[in-house]
C-alpha atoms as a PDB file:
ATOM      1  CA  UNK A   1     -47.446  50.107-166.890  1.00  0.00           C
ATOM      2  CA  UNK A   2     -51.036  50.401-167.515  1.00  0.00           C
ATOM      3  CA  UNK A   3     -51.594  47.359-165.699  1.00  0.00           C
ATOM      4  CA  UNK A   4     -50.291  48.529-162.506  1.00  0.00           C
ATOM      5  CA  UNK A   5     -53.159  52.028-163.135  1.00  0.00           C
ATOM      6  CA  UNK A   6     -55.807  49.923-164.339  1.00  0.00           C
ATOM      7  CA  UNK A   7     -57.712  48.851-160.460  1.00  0.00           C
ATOM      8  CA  UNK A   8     -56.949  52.430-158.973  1.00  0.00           C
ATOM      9  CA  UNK A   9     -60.558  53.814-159.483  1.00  0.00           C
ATOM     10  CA  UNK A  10     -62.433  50.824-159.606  1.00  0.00           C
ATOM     11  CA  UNK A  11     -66.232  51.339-158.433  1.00  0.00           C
ATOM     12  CA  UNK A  12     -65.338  54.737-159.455  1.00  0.00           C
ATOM     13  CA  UNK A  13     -67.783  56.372-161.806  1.00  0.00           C
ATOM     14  CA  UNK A  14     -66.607  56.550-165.337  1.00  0.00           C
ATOM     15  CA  UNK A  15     -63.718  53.648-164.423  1.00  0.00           C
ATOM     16  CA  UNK A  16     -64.707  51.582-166.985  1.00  0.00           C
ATOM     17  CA  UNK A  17     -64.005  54.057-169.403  1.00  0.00           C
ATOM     18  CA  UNK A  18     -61.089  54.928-167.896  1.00  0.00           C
ATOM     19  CA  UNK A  19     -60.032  51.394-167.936  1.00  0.00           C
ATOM     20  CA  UNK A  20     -60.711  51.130-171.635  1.00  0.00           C
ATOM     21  CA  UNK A  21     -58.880  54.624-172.440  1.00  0.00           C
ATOM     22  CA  UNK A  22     -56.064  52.623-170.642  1.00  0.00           C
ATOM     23  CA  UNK A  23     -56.148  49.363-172.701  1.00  0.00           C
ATOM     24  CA  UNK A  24     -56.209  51.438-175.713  1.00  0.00           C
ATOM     25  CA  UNK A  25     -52.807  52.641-174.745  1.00  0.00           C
ATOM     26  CA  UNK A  26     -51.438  49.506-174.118  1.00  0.00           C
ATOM     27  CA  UNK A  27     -52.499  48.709-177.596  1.00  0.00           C
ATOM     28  CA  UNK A  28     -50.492  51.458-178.765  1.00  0.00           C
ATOM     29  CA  UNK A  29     -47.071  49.855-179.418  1.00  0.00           C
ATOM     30  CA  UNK A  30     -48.562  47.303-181.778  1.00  0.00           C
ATOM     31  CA  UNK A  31     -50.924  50.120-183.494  1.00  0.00           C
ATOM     32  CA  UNK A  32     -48.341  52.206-184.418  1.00  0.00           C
ATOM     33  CA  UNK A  33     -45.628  49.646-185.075  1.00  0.00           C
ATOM     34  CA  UNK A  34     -48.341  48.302-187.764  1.00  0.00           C
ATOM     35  CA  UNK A  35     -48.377  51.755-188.992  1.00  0.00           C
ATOM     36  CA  UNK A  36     -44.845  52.128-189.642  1.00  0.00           C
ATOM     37  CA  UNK A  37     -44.637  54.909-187.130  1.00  0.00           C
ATOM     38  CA  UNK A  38     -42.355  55.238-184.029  1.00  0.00           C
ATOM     39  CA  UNK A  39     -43.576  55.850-180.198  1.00  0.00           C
ATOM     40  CA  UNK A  40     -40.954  58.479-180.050  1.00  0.00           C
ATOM     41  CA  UNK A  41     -43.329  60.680-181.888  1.00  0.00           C
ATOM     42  CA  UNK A  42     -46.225  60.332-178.948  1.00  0.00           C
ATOM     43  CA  UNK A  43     -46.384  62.021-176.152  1.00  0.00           C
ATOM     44  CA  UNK A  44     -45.167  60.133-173.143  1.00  0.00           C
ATOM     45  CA  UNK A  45     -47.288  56.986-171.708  1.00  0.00           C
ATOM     46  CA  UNK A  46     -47.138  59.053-168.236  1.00  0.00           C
ATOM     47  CA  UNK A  47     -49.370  62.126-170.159  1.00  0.00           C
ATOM     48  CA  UNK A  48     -51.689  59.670-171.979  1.00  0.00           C
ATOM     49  CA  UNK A  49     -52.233  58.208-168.432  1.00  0.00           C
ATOM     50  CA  UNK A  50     -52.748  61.579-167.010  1.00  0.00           C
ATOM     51  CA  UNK A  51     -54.956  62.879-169.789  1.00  0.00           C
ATOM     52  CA  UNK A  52     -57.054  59.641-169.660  1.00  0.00           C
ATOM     53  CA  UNK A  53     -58.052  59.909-166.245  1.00  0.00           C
ATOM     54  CA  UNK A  54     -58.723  63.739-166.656  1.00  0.00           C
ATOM     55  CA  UNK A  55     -60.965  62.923-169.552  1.00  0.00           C
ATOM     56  CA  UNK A  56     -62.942  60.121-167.804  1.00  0.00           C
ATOM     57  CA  UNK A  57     -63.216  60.515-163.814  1.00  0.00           C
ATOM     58  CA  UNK A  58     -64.439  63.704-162.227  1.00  0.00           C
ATOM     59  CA  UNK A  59     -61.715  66.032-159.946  1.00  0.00           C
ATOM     60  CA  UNK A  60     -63.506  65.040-157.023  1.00  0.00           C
ATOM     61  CA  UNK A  61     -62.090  61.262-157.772  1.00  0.00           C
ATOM     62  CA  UNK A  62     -59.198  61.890-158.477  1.00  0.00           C
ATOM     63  CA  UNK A  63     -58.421  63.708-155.330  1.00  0.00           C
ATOM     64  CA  UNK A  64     -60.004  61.856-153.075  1.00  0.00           C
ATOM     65  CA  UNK A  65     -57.752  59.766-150.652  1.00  0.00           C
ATOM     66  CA  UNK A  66     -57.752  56.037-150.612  1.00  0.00           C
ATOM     67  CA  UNK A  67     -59.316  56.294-147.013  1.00  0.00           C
ATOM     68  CA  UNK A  68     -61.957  58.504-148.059  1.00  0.00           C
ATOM     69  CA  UNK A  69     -63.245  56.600-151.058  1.00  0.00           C
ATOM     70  CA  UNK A  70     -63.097  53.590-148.534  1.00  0.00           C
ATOM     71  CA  UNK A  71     -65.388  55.552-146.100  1.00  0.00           C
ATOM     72  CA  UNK A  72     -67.910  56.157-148.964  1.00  0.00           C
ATOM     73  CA  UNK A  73     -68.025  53.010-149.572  1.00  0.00           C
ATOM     74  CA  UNK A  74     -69.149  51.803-145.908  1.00  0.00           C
ATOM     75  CA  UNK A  75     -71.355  54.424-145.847  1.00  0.00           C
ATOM     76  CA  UNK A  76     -73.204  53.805-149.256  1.00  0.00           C
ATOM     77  CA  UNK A  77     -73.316  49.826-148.250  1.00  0.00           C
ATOM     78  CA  UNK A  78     -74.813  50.871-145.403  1.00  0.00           C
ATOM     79  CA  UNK A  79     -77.559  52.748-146.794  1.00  0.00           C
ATOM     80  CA  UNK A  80     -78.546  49.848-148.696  1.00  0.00           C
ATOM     81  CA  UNK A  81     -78.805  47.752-145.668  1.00  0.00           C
ATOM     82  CA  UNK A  82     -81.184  50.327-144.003  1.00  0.00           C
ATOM     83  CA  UNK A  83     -83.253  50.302-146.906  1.00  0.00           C
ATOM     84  CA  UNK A  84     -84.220  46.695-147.131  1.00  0.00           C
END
């Protein structure tokens, strides 16, 4: 599952962050099963997502559309052409 999450804030600030919050909860399975301790006492993967992203990228992020990070990125690549 935290494949398919991983990529959706890329170039994002904070997504690397994010992504490592997110490969620390794939790792969870195996942490806890080396622990002796069951998953069934975590909260669910869907809140650990949720609280990851919450922790790590800013509100304005998160709700921003897919088509209006898209249009900051053409507009930021564009500054950089008009400054060289």
């Amino acid at each position: 599952i935290t494949k398919a999450v991983c990529g959706l804030f890329t170039g994002e600030p904070n997504a690397k962050k994010y992504r490592i919050a997110l490969d620390d909860i794939g790792g969870m399975p195996k942490k806890l099963a080396k622990e002796g301790k069951s998953w069934k006492d975590q909260p669910p993967i869907s809140e650990l997502i949720l609280d990851a992203a919450t922790k790590y990228l800013s509100e304005e992020v998160l709700y921003r559309t897919p088509k209006e990070s898209y249009e900051m990125l053409l507009s930021e690549a564009d500054r950089r052409l008009m400054k060289q």
